[in-house]
Protein backbone atom coordinates (compact mmCIF):
# COMPACT_ATOMS: atom_id res chain seq x y z
CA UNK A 1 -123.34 118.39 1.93
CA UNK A 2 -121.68 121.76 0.97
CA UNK A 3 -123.89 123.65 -1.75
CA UNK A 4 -121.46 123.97 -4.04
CA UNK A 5 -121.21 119.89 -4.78
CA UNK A 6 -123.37 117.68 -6.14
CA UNK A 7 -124.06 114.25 -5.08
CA UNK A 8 -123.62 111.51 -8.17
CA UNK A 9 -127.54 110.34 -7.42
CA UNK A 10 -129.12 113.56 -7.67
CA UNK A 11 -126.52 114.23 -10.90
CA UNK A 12 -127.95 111.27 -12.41
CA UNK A 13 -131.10 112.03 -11.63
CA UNK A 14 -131.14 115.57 -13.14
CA UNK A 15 -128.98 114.35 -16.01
CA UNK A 16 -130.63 111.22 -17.10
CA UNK A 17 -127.04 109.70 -17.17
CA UNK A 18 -126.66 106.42 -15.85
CA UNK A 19 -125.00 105.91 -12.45
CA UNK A 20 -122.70 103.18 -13.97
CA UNK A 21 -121.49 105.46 -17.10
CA UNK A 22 -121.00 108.04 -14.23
CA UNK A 23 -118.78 105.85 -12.56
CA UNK A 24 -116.67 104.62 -15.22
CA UNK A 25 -116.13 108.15 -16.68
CA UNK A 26 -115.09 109.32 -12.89
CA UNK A 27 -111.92 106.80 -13.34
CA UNK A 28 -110.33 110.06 -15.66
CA UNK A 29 -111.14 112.67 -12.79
CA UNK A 30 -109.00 113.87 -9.99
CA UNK A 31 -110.58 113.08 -6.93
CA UNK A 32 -110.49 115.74 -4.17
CA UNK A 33 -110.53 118.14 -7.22
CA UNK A 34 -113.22 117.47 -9.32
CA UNK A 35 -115.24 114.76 -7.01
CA UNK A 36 -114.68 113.02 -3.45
CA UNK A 37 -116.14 110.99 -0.59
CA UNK A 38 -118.38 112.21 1.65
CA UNK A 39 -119.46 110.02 4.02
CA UNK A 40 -120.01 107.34 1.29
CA UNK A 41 -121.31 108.84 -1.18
CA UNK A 42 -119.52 110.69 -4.25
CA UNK A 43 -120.02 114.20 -4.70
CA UNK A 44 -119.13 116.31 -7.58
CA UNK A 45 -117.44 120.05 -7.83
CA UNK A 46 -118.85 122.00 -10.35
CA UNK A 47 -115.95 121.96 -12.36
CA UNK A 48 -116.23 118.23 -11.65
CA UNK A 49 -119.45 117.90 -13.40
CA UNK A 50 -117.88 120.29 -16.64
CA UNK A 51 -115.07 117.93 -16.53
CA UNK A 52 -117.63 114.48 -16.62
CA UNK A 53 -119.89 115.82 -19.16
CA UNK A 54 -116.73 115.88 -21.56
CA UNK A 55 -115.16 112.72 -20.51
CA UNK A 56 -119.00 111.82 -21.35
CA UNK A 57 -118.60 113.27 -24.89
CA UNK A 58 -121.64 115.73 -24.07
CA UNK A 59 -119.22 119.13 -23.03
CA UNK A 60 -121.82 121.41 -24.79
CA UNK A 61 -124.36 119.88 -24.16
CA UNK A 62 -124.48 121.67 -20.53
CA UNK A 63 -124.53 125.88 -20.64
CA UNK A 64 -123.19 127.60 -17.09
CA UNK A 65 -127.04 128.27 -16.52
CA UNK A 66 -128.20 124.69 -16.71
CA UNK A 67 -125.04 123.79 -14.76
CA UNK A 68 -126.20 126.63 -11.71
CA UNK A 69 -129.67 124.41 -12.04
CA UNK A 70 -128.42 121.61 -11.75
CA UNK A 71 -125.97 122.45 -8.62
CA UNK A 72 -129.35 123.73 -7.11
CA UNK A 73 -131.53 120.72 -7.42
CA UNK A 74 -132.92 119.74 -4.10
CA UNK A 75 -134.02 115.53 -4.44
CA UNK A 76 -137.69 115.03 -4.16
CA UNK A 77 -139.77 114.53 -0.91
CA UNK A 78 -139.68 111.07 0.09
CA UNK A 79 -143.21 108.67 -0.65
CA UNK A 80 -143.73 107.96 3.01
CA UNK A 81 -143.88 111.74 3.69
CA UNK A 82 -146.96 111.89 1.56
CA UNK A 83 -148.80 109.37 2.85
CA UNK A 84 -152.14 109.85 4.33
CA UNK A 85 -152.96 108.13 7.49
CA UNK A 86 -156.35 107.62 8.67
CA UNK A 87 -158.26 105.43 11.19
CA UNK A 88 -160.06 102.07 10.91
CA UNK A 89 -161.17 99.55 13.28
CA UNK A 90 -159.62 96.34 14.17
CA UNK A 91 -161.82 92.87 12.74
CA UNK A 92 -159.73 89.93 12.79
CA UNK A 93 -156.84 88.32 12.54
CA UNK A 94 -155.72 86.22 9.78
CA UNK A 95 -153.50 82.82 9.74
CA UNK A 96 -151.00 84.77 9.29
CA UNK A 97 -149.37 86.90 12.20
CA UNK A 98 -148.22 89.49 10.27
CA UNK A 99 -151.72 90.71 8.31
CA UNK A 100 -155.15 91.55 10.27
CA UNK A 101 -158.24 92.38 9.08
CA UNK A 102 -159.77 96.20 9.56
CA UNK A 103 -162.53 97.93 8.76
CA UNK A 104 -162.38 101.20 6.58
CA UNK A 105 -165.38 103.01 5.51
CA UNK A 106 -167.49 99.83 5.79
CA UNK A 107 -164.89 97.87 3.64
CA UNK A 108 -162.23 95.15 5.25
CA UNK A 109 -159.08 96.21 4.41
CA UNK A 110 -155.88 93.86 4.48
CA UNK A 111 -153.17 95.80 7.07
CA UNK A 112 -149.57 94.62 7.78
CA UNK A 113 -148.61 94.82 11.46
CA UNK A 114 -145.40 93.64 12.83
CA UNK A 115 -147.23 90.90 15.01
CA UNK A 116 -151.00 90.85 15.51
CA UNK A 117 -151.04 88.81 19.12
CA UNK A 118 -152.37 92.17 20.81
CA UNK A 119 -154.92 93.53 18.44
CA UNK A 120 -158.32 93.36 19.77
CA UNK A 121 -161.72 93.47 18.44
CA UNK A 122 -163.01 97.28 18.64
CA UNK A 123 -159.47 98.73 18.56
CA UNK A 124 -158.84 102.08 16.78
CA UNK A 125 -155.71 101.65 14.66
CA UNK A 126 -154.17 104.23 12.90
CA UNK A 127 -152.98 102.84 8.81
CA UNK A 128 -151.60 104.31 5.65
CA UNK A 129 -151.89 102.70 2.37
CA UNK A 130 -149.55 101.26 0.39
CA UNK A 131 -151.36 100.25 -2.80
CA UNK A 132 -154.71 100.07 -3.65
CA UNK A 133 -156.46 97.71 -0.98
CA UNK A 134 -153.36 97.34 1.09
CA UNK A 135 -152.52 98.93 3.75
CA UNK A 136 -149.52 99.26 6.67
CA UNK A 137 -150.10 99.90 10.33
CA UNK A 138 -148.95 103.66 11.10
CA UNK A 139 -147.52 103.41 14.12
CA UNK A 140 -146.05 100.61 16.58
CA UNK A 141 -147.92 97.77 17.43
CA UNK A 142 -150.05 97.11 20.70
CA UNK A 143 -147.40 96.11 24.21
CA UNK A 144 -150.71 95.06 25.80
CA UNK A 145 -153.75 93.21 24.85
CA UNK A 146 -156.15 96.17 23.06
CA UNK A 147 -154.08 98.64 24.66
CA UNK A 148 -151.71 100.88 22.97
């Protein structure tokens, strides 16, 4: 995307508009001009976004400076980026083919694995957690019996 548009998530994200006023206010805009398609998602020109903020009923609401911050916002880091993976050791499986058991810091842990046929007792696996006691295997699951 060109740096001088503005996708209509990260405007409603900066903005605090909803994406569903955004869209029904875009109805008075010239596309091409003031916003367009970009491989399926709307964009925004600059003059765009002036133009929105007054079909909005907010035109000074935005100065030229907060307008320049908003064209530079850059959308946060994803979550899975910032997960933390560490090791634990395989302890059983459950009922269920999807969770097994592992050992983390001499706690068992519940871990979600694609299918758990392979794991074996004494395996290294590497997991990240997803919330507090629950965790997600890290990486693809065992072709071979206790072998990665």
């Amino acid at each position: 995307m060109d740096a001088d548009r503005l996708s209509e998530r990260n405007l409603a994200a900066t903005t605090g508009i909803d994406r569903e006023m955004l869209k029904v206010a875009r109805e008075s805009l010239e596309k091409g001009a003031d916003w367009d398609l970009v491989k399926g998602m709307v964009v925004y020109t600059a003059a765009g976004i002036q133009r929105l903020m007054e079909a909005l009923g907010v035109a000074g609401a935005i100065t030229d400076a907060e307008l320049d911050a908003i064209m530079a916002w850059l959308p946060p880091e994803p979550e899975e980026a910032t997960k933390k993976t560490v090791s634990a050791s395989f302890l059983r499986r459950f009922r269920s083919p999807h969770h097994i058991g592992a050992l983390l810091d001499g706690r068992e842990v519940t871990v979600r694995v694609r299918d758990s046929k392979n794991f074996r007792a004494g395996m290294e696996i590497p997991i990240r957690e997803m919330t507090p006691g629950y965790f997600e295997l890290a990486r693809r699951c065992p072709r071979y019996r206790g072998r990665w």
